[in-house]
C-alpha atoms as a PDB file:
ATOM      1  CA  UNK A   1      14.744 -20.357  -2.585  1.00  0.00           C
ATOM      2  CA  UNK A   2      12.870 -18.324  -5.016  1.00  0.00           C
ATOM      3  CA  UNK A   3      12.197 -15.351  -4.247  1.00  0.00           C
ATOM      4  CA  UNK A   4       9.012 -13.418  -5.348  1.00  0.00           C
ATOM      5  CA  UNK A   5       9.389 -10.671  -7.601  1.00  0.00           C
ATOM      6  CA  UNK A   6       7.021  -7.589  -6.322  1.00  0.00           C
ATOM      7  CA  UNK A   7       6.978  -3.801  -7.647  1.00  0.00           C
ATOM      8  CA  UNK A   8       5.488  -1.359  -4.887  1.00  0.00           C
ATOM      9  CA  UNK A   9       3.093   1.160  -6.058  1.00  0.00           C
ATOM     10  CA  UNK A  10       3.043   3.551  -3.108  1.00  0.00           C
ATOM     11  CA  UNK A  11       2.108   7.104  -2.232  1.00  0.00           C
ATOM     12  CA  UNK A  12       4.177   7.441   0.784  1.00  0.00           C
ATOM     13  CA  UNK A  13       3.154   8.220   3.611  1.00  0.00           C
ATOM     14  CA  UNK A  14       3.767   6.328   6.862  1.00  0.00           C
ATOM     15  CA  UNK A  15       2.298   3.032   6.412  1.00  0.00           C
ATOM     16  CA  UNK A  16       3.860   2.887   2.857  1.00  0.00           C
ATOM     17  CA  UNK A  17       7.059   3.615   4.122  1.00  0.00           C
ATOM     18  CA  UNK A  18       7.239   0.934   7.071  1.00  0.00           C
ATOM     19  CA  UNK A  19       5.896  -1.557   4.121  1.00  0.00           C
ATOM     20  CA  UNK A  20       9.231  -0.764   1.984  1.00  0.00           C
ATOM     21  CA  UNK A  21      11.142  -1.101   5.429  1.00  0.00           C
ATOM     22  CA  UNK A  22       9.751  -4.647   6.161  1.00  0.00           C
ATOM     23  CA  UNK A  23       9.875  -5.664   2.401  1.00  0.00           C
ATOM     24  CA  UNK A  24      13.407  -4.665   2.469  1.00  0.00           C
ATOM     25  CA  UNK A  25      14.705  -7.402   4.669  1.00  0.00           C
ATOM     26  CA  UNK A  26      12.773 -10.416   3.422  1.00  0.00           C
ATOM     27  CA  UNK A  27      14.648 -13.155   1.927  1.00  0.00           C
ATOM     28  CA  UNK A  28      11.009 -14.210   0.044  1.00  0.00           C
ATOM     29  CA  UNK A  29      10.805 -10.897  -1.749  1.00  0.00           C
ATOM     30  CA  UNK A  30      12.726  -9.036  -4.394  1.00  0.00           C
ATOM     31  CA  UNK A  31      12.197  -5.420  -4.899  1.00  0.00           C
ATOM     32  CA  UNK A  32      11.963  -4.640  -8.505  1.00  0.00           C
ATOM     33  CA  UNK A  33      10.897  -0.957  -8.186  1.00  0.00           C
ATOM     34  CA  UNK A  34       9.102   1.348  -6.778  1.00  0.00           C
ATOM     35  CA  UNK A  35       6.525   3.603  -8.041  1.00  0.00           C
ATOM     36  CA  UNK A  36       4.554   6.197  -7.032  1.00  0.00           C
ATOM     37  CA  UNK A  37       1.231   8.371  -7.473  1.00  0.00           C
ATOM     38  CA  UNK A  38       0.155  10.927  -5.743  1.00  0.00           C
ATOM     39  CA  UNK A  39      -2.514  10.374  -3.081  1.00  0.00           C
ATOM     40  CA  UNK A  40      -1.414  10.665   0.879  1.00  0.00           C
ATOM     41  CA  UNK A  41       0.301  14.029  -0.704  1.00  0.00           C
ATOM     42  CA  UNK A  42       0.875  15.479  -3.884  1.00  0.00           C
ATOM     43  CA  UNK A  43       3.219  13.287  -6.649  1.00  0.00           C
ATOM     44  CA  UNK A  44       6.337  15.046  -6.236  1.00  0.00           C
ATOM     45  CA  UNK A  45       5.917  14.605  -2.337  1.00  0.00           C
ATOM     46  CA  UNK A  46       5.496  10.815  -2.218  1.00  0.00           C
ATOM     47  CA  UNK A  47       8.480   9.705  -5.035  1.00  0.00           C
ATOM     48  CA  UNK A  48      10.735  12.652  -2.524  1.00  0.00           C
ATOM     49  CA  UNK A  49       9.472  10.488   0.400  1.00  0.00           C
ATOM     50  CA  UNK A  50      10.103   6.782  -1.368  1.00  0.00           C
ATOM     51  CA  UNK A  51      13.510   7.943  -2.158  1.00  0.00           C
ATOM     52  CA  UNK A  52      14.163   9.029   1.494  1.00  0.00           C
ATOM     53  CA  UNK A  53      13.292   5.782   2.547  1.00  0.00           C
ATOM     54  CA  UNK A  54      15.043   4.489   0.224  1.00  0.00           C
ATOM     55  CA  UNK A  55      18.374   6.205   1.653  1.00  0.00           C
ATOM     56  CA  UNK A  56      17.072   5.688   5.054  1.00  0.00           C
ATOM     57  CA  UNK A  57      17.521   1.704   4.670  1.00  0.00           C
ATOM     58  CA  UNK A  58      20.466   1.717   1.969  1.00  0.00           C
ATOM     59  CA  UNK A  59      17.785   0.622  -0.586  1.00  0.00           C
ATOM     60  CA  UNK A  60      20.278   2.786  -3.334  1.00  0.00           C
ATOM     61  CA  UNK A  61      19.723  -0.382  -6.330  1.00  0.00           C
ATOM     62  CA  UNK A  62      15.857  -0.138  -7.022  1.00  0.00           C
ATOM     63  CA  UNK A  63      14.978   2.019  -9.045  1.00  0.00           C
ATOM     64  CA  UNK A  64      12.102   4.590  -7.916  1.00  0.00           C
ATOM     65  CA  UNK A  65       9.920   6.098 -10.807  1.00  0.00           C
ATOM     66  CA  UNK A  66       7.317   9.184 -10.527  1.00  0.00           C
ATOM     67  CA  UNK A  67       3.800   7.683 -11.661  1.00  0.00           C
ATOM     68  CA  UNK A  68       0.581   9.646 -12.302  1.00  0.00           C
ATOM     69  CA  UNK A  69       0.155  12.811 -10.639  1.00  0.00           C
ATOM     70  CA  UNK A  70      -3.867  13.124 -10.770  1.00  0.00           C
ATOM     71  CA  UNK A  71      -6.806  10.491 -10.698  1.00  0.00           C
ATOM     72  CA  UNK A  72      -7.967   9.136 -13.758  1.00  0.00           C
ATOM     73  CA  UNK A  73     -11.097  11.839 -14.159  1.00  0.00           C
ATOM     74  CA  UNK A  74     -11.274  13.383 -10.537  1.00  0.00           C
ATOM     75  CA  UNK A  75      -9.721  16.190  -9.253  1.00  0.00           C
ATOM     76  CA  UNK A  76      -6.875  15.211  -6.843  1.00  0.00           C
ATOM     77  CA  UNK A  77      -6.971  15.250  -3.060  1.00  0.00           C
ATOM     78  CA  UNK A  78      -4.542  14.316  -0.558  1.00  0.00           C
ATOM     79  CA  UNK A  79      -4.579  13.783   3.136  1.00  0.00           C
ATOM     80  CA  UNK A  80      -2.880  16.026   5.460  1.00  0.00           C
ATOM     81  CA  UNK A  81      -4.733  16.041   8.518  1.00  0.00           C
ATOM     82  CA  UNK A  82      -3.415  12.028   8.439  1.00  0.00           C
ATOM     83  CA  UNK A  83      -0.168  12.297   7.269  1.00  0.00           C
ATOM     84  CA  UNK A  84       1.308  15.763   7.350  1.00  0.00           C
ATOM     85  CA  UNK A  85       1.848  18.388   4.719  1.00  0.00           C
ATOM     86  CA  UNK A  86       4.956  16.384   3.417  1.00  0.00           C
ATOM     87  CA  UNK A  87       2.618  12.945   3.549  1.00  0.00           C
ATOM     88  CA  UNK A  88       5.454  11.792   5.834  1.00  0.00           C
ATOM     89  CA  UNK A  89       5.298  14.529   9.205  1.00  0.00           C
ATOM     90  CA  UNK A  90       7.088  13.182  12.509  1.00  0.00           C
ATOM     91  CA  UNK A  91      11.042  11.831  11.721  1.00  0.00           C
ATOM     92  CA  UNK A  92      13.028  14.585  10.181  1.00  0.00           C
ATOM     93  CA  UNK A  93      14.897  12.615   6.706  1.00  0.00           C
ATOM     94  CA  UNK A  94      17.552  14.149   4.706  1.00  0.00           C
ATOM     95  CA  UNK A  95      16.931  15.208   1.281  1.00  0.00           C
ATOM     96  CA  UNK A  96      17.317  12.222  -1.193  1.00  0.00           C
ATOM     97  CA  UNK A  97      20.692  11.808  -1.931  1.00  0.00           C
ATOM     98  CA  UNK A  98      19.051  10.623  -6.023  1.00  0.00           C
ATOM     99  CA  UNK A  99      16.627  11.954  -7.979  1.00  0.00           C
ATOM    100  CA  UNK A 100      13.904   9.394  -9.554  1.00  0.00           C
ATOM    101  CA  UNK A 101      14.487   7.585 -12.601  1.00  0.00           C
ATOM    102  CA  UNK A 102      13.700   9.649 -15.688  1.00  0.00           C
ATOM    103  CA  UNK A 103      10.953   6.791 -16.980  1.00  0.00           C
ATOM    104  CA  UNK A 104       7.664   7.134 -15.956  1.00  0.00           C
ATOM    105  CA  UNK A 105       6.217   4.753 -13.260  1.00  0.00           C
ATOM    106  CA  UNK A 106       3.402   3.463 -15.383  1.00  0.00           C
ATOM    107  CA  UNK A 107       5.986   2.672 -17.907  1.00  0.00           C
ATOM    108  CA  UNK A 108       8.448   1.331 -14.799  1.00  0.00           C
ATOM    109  CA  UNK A 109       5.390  -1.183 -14.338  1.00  0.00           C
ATOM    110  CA  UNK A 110       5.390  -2.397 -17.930  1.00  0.00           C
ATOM    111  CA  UNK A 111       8.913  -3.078 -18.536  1.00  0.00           C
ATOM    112  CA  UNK A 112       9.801  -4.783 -15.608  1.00  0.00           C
ATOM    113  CA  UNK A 113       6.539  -7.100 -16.106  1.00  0.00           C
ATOM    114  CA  UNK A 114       7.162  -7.924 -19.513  1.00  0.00           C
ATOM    115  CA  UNK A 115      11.586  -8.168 -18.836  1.00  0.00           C
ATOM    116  CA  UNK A 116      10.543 -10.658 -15.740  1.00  0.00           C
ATOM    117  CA  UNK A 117      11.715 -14.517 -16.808  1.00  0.00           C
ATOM    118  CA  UNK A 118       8.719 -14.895 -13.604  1.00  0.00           C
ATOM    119  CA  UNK A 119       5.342 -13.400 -12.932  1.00  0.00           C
ATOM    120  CA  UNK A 120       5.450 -10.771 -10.931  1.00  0.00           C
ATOM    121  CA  UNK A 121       3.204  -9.368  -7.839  1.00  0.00           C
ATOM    122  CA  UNK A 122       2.079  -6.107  -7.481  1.00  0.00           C
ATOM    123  CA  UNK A 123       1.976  -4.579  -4.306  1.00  0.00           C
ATOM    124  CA  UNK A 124      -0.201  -0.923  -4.787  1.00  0.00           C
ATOM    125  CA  UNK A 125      -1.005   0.814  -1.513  1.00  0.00           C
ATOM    126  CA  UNK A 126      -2.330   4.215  -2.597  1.00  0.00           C
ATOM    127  CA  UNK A 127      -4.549   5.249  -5.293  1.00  0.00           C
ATOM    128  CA  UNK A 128      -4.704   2.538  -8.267  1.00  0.00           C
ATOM    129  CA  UNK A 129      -4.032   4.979 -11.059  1.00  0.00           C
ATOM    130  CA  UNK A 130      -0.770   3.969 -12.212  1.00  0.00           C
ATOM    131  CA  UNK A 131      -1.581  -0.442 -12.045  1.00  0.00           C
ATOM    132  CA  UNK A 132      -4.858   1.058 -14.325  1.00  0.00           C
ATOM    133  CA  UNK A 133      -3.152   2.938 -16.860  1.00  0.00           C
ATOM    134  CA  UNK A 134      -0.845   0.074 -17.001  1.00  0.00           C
ATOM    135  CA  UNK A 135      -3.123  -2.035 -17.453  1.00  0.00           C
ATOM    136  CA  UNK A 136      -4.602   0.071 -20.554  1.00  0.00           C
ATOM    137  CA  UNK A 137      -1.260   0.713 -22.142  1.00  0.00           C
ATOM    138  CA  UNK A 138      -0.604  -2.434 -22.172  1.00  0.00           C
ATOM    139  CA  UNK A 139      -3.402  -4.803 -21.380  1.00  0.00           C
ATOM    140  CA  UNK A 140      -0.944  -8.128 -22.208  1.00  0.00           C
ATOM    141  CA  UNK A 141       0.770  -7.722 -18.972  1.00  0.00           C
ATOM    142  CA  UNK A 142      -1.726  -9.266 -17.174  1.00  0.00           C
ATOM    143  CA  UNK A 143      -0.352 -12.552 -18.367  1.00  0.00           C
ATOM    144  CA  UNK A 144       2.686 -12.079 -16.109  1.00  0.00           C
ATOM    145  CA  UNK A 145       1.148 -10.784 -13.388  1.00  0.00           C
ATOM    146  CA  UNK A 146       1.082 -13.842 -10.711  1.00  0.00           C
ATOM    147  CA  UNK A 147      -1.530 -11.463  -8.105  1.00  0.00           C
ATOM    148  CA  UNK A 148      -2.109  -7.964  -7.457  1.00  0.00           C
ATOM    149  CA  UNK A 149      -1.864  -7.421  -3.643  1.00  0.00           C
ATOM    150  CA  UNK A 150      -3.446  -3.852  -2.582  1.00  0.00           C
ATOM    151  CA  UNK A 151      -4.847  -2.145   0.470  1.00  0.00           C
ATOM    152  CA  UNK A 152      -7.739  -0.420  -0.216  1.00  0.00           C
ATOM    153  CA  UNK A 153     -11.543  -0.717   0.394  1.00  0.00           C
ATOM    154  CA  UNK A 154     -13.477  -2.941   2.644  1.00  0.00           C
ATOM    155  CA  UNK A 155     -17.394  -2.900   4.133  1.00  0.00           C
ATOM    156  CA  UNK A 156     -17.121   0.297   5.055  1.00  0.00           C
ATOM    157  CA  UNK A 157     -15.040   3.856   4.672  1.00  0.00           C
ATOM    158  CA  UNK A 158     -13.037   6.199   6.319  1.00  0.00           C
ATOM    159  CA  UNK A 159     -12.536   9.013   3.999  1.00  0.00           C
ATOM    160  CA  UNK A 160     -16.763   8.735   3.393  1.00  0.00           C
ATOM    161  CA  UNK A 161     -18.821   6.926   5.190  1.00  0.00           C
ATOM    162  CA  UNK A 162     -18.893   4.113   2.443  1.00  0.00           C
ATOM    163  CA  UNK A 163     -15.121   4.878   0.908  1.00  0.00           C
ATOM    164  CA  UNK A 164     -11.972   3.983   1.925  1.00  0.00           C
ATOM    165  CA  UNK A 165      -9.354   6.730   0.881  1.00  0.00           C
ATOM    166  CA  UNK A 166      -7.370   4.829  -1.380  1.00  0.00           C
ATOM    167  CA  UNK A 167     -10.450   4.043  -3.565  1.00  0.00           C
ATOM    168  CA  UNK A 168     -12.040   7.232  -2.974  1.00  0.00           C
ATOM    169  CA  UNK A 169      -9.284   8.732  -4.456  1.00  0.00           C
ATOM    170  CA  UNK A 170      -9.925   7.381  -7.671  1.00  0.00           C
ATOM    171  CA  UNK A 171     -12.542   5.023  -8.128  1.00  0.00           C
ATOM    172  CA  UNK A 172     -12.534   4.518 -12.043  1.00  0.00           C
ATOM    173  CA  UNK A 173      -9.118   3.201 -11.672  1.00  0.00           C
ATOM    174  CA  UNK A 174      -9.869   0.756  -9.186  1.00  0.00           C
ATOM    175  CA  UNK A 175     -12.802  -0.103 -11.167  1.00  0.00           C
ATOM    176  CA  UNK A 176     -10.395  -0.803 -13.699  1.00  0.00           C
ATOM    177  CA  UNK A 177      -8.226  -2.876 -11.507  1.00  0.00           C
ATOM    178  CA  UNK A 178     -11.185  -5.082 -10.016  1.00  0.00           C
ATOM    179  CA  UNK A 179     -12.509  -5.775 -13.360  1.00  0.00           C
ATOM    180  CA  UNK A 180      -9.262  -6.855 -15.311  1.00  0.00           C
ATOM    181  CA  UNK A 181      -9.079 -10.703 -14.171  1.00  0.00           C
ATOM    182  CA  UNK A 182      -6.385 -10.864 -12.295  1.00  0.00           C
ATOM    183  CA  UNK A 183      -5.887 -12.613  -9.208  1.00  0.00           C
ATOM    184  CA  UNK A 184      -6.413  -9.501  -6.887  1.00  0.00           C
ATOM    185  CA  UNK A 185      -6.151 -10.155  -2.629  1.00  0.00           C
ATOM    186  CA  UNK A 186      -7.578  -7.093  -0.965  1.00  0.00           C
ATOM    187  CA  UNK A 187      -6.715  -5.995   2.739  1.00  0.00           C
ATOM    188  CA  UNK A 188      -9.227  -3.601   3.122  1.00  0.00           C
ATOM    189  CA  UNK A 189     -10.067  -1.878   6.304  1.00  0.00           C
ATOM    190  CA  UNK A 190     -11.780  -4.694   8.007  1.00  0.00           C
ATOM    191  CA  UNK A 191      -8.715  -6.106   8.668  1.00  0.00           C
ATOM    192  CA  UNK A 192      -5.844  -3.064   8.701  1.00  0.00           C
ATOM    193  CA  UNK A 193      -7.655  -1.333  11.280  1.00  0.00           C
ATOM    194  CA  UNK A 194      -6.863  -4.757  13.652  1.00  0.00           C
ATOM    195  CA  UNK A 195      -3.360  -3.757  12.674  1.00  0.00           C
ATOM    196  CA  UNK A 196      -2.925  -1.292  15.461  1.00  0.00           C
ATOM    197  CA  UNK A 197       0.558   0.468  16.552  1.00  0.00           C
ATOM    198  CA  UNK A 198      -0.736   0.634  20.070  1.00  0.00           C
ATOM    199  CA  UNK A 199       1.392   2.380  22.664  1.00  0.00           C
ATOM    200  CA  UNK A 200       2.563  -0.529  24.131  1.00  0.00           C
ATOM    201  CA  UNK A 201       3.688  -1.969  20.157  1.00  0.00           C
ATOM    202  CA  UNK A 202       5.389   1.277  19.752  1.00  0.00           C
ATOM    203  CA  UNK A 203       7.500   1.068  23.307  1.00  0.00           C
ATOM    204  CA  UNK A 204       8.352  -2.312  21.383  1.00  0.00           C
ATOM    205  CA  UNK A 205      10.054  -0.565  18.634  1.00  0.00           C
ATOM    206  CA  UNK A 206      11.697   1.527  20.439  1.00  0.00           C
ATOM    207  CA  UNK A 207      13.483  -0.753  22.482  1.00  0.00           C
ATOM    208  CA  UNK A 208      15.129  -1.567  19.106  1.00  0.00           C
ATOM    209  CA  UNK A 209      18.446  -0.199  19.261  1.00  0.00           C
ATOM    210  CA  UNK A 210      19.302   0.755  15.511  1.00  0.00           C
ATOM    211  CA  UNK A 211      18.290   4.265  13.436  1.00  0.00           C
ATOM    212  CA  UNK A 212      16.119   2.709  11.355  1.00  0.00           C
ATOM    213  CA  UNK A 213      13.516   1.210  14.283  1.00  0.00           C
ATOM    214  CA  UNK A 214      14.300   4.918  15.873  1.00  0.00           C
ATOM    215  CA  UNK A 215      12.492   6.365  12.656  1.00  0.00           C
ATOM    216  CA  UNK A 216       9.821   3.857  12.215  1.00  0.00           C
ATOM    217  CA  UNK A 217       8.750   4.778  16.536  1.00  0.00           C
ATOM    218  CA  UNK A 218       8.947   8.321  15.262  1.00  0.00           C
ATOM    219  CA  UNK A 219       6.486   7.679  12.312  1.00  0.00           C
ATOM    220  CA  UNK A 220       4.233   5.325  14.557  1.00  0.00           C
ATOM    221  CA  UNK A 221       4.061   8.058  16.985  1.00  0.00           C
ATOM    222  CA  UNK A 222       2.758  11.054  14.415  1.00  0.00           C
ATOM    223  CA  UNK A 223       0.525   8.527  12.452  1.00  0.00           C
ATOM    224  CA  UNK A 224      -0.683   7.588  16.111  1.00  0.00           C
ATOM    225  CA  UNK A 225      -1.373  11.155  17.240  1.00  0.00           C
ATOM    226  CA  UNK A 226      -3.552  12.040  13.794  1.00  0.00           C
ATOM    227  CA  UNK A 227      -5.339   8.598  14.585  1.00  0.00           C
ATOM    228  CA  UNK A 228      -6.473   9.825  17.812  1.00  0.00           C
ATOM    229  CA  UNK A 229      -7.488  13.419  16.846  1.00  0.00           C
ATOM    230  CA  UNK A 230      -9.342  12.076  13.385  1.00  0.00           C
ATOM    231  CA  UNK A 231     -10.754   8.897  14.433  1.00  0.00           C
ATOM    232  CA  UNK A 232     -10.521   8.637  18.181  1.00  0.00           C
ATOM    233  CA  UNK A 233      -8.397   5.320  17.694  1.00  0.00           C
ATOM    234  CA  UNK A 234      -5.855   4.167  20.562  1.00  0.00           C
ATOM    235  CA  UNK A 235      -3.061   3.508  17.948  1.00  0.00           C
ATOM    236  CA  UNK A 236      -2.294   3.627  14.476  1.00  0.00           C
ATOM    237  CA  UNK A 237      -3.266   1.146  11.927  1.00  0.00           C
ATOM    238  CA  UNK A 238      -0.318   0.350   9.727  1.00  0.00           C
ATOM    239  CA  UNK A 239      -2.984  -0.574   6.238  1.00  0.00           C
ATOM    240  CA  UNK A 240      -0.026  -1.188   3.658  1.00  0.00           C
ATOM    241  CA  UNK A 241       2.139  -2.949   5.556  1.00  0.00           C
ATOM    242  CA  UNK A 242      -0.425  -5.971   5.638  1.00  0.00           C
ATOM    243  CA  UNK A 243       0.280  -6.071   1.423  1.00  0.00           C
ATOM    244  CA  UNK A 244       4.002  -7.360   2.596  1.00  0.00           C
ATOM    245  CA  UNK A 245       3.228  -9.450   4.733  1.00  0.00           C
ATOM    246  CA  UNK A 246       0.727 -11.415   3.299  1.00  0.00           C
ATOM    247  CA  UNK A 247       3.276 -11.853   0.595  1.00  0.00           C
ATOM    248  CA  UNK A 248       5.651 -13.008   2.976  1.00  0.00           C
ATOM    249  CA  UNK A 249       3.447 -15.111   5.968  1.00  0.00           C
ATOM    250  CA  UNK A 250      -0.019 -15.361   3.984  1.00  0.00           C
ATOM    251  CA  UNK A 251      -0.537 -18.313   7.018  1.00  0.00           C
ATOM    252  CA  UNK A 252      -1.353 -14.702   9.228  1.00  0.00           C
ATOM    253  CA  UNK A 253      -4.170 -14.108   7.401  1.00  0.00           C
ATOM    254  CA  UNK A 254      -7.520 -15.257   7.462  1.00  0.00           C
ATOM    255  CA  UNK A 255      -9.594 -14.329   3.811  1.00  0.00           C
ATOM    256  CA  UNK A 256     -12.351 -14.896   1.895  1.00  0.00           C
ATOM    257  CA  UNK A 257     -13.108 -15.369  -1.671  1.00  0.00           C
ATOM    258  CA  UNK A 258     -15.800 -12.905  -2.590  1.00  0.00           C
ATOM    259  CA  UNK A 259     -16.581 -10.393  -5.446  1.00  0.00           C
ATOM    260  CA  UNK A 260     -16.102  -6.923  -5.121  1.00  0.00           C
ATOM    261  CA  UNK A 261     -17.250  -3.825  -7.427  1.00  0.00           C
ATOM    262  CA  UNK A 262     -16.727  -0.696  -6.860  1.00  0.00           C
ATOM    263  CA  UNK A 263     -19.260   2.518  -6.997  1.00  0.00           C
ATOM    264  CA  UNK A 264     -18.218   5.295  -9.725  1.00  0.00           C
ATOM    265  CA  UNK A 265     -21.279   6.726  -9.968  1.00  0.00           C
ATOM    266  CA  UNK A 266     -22.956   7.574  -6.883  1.00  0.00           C
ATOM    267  CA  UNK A 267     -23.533  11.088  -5.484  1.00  0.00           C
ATOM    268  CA  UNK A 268     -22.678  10.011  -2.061  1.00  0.00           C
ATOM    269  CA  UNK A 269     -21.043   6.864  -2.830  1.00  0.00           C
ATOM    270  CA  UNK A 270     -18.554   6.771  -5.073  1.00  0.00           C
ATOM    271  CA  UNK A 271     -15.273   4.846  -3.976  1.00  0.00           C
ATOM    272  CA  UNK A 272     -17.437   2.807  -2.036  1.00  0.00           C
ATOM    273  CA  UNK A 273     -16.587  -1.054  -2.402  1.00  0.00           C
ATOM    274  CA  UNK A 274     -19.070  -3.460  -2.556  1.00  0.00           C
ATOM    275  CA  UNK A 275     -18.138  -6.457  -0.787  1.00  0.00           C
ATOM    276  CA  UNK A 276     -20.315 -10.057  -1.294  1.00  0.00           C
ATOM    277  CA  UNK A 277     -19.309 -11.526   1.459  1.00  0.00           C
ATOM    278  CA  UNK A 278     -22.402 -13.871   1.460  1.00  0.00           C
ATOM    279  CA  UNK A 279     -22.748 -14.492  -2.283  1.00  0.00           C
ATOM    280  CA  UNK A 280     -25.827 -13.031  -2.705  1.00  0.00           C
ATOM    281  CA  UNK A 281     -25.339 -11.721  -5.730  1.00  0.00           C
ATOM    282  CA  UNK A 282     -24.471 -14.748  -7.629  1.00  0.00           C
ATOM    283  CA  UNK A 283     -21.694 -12.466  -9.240  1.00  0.00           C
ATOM    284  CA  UNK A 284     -18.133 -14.063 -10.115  1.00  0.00           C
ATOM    285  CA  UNK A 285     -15.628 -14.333  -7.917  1.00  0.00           C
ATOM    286  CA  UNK A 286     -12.801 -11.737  -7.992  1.00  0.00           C
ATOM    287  CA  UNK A 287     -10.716 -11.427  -4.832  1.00  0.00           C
ATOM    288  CA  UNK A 288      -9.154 -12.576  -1.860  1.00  0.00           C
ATOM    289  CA  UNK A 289     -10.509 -10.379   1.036  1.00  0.00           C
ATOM    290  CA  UNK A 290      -8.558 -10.115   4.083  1.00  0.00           C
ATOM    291  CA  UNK A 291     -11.022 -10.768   7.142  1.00  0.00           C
ATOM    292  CA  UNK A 292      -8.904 -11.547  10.154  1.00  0.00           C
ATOM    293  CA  UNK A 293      -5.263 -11.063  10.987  1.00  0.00           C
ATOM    294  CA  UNK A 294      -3.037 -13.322  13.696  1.00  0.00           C
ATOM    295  CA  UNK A 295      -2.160 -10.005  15.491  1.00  0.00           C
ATOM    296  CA  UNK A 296       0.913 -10.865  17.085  1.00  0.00           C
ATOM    297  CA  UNK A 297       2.366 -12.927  14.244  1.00  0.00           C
ATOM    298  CA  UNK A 298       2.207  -9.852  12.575  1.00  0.00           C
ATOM    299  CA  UNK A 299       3.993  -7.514  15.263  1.00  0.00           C
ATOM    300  CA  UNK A 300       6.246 -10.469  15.548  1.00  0.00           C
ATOM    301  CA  UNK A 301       7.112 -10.444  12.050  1.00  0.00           C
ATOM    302  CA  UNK A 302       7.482  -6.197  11.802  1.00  0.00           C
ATOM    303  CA  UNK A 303       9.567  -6.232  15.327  1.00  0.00           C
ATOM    304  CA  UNK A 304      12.003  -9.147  13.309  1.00  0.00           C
ATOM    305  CA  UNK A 305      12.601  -7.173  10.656  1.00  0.00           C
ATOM    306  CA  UNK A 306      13.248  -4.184  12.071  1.00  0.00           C
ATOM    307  CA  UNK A 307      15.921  -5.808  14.828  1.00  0.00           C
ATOM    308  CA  UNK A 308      17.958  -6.985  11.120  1.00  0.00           C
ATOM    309  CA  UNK A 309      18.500  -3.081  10.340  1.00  0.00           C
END
């Protein structure tokens, strides 16, 4: 079997995390890095918390590269009151036991596209800084890049009432990435927020009986808790773990081909994707959009992987 060949752009953060502990244990996928950017937390948080999940599931052979450290032309924010000061509050991890890799995760991203003998998928589930400078350091790239799978966006926000974080964050690089041609599938909030670690989901996971499943309960249950003070929600959505597992049961997954742009310019706006869903802007076609998600296939799938650690 071949196995798909994805990098992870991540700003970890609990929902990145549990998508590098899934992706970890599929036979589909191969891991060919890691990279981070700041978003969730601050850059030097994030790559600490990749590599401590990296250590946490004996994931010692990727490499993990430090990407961009501030937006495009914004000034950076990050998101404590979700994740914690650290970006990954709850389970207490060791200190890495390596430090990242001294090349730069936008450069990480290049090499590994161009060295690939197959295309390879990208997998971004924070900010889209570094996959944009890539992209503009080295626009040829694009012809081995088989899809770009991200979480970000949908028909409405949470960080604004229009803007999902991710794009919020920096919305000239996601401009960037929406406008570059390449086969892009986007599981935007429409569909993560049906991916909910419920208290009955994470009684599930605990009845796992391995350190690894013991961490990811103790992540569910912090993410949870800031869920329910922020957004009143019974549960936590898990966003970027959806990237993975489209990747690895896309049958899950119910989408739509639409075209989305994204707002750069508005006062109140900006992040804000713009979703056709009904085509009436006659505008091209330039994404996948994730509408509807088989809900226990999915916990199915996350419980299975966990029960191999």
């Amino acid at each position: 079997m071949t196995r798909r060949k994805i990098i992870m752009d991540c700003d970890p953060g609990h929902d990145d995390a549990i998508a590098i502990i899934l992706a970890a244990v599929q036979p589909k996928l191969e891991i060919l890095a890691i990279t981070t950017v700041s978003g969730n937390a601050e850059i030097e948080k994030t790559t600490q918390n990749a590599l401590k999940v990296c250590d946490l599931i004996s994931l010692h052979d990727v490499v993990v590269s430090k990407g961009a450290s501030e937006p495009l032309v914004r000034i950076r924010e990050t998101a404590p009151g979700i994740h914690g000061d650290s970006g990954l509050d709850g389970p207490k991890l060791p200190e890495p036991s390596r430090s990242w890799s001294e090349e730069h995760g936008v450069d990480t991203i290049i090499r590994l596209v161009k060295e690939s003998p197959e295309p390879v998928t990208l997998l971004p589930t924070g900010p889209l800084t570094n996959i944009a400078l890539a992209l503009t350091k080295a626009p040829e790239i694009k012809n081995n890049i088989e899809e770009i799978v991200l979480m970000g966006g949908g028909t409405f926000g949470n960080w604004t009432p229009t803007a999902e974080f991710n794009i919020w964050a920096d919305p000239e690089a996601a401009k960037k990435v929406f406008d570059s041609g390449i086969p892009t599938v986007v599981m935007g909030l429409d569909i993560t927020h049906q991916a909910l670690a419920t208290k009955e989901v994470i009684e599930e996971v605990n009845k796992i009986d391995n350190h690894v499943a013991k961490i990811v309960g103790e992540l569910l249950v912090f993410f949870a808790s800031t869920y329910k003070e922020m957004f009143d929600f019974d549960g936590a959505p898990v966003h970027d773990v959806l990237t993975v597992a489209y990747c690895v049961a896309p049958e899950l997954f119910k989408t739509k081909d639409v075209n989305i742009v994204v707002e750069t310019k508005g006062e109140y706006t900006a992040g804000t994707t713009l979703v056709d869903l009904h085509g009436v802007t006659g505008r091209k076609v330039n994404a996948k959009f994730g509408l509807e998600l088989d809900v226990d296939g999915f916990w199915k799938l996350m419980i299975d992987a966990l029960k191999k650690y």
